[in-house]
C-alpha atoms as a PDB file:
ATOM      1  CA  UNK A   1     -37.508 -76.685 -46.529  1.00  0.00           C
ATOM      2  CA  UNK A   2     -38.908 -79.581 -48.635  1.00  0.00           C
ATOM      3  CA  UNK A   3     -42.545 -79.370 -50.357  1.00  0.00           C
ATOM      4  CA  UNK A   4     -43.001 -82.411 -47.822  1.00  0.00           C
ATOM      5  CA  UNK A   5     -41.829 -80.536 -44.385  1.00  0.00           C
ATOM      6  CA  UNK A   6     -44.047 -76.851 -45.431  1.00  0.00           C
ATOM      7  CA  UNK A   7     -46.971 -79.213 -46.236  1.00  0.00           C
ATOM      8  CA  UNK A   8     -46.486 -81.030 -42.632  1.00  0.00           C
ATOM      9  CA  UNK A   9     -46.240 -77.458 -41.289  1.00  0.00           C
ATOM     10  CA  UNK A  10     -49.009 -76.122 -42.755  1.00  0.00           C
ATOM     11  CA  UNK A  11     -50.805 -79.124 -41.860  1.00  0.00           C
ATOM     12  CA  UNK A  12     -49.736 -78.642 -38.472  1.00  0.00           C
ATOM     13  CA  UNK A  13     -50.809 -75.066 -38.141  1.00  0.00           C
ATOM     14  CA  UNK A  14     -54.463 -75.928 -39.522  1.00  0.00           C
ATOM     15  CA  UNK A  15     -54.777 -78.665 -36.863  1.00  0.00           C
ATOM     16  CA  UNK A  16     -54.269 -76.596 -33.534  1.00  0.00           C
ATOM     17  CA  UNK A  17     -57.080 -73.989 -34.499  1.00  0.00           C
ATOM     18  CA  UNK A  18     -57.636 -70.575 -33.977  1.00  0.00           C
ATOM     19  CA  UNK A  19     -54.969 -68.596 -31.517  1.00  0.00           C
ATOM     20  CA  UNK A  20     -56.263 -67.732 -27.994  1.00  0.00           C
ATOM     21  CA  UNK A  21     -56.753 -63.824 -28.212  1.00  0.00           C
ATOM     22  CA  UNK A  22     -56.376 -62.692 -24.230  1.00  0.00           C
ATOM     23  CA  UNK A  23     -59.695 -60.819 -22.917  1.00  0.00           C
ATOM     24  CA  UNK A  24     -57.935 -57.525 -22.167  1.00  0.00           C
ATOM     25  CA  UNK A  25     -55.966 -57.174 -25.857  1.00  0.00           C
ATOM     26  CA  UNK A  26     -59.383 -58.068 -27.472  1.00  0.00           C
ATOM     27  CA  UNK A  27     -61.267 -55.481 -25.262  1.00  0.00           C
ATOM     28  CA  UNK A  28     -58.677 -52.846 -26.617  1.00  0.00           C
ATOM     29  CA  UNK A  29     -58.554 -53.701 -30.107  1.00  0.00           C
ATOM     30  CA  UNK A  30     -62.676 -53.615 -29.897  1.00  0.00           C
ATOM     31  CA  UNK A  31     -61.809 -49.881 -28.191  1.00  0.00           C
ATOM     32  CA  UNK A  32     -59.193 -49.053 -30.681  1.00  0.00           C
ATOM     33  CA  UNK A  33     -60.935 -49.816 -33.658  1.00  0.00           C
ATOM     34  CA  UNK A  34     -64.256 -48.518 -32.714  1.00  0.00           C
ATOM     35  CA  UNK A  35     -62.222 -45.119 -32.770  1.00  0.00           C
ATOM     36  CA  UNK A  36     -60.676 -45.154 -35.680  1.00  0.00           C
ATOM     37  CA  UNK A  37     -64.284 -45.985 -37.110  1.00  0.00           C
ATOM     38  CA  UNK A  38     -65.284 -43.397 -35.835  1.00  0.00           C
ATOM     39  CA  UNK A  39     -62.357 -40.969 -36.973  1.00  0.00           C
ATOM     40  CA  UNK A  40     -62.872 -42.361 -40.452  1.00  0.00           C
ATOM     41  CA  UNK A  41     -66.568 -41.244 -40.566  1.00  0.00           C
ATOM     42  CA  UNK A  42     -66.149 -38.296 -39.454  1.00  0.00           C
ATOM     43  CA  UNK A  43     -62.920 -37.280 -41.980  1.00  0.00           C
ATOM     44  CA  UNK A  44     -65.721 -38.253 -44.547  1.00  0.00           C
ATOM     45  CA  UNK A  45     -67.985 -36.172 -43.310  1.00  0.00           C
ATOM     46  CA  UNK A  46     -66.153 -33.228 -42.876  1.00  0.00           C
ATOM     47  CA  UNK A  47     -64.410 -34.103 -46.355  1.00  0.00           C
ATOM     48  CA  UNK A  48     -67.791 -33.793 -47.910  1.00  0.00           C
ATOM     49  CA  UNK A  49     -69.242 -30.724 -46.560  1.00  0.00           C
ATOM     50  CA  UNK A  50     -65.559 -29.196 -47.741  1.00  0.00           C
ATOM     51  CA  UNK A  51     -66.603 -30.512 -51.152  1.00  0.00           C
ATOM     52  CA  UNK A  52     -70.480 -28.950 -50.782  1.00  0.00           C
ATOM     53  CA  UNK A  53     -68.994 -25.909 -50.052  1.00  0.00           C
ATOM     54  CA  UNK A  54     -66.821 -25.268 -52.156  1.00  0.00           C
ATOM     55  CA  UNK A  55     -69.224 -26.549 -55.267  1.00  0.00           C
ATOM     56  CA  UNK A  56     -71.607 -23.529 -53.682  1.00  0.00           C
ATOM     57  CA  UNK A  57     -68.789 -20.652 -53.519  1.00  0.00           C
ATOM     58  CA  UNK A  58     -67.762 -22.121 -56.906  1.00  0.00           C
ATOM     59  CA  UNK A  59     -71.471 -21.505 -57.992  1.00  0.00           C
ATOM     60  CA  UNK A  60     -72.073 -18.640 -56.227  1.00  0.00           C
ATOM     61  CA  UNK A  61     -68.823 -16.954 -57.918  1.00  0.00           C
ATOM     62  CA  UNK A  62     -70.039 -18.582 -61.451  1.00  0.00           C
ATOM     63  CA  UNK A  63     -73.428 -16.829 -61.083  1.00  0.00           C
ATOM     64  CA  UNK A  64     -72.220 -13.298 -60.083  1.00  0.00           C
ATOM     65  CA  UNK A  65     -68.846 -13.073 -62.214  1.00  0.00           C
ATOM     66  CA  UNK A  66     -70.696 -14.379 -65.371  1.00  0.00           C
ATOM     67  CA  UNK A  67     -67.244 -15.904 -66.801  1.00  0.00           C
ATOM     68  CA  UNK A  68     -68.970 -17.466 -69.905  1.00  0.00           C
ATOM     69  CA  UNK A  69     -69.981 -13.707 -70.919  1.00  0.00           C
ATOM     70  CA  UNK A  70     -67.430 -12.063 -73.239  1.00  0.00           C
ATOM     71  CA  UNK A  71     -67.083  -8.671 -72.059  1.00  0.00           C
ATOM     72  CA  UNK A  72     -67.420  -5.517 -74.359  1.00  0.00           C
ATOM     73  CA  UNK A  73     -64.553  -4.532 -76.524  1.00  0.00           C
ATOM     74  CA  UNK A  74     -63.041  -1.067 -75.165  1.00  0.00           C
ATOM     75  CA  UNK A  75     -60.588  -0.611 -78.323  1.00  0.00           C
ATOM     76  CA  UNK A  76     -62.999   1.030 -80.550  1.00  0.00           C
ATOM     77  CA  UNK A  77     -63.342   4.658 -80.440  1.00  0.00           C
ATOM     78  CA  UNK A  78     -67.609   5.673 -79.967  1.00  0.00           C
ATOM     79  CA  UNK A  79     -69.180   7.383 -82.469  1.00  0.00           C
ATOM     80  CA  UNK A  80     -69.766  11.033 -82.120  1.00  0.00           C
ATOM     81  CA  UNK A  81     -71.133  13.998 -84.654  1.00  0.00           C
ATOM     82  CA  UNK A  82     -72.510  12.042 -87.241  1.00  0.00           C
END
């Protein structure tokens, strides 16, 4: 095709106007996509509450292990009869 025949196309296209959607395939795309909205938010929402929970056992293990402490050194001998 010629610049002159896709611009006749295109200008052909843009003249008829918007497609005819039938009533019953817009009815179930309006179904179909209301449920995956609604799959989406709820993904989220579970995805978050994951993420909550594990930042709490994260903290909860933090708090009680104490990782940042350096524990005692057991390689010295104590000190006895002095």
């Amino acid at each position: 095709m010629n610049e002159r025949q896709r611009q006749a196309s295109v200008r052909r296209i843009l003249e008829e106007g918007a497609a005819r959607v039938p009533p019953e395939l817009y009815a179930d795309a309006v179904r179909r996509g209301g449920r995956m909205l609604r799959r989406r938010t709820l993904a989220r929402r579970l995805m978050w509450l994951l993420l909550f929970a594990a930042t709490v056992a994260f903290v909860v293990w933090a708090v009680t292990a104490r990782p940042w402490v350096e524990t005692p050194s057991e390689t010295t001998p104590p000190l006895t009869g002095w």
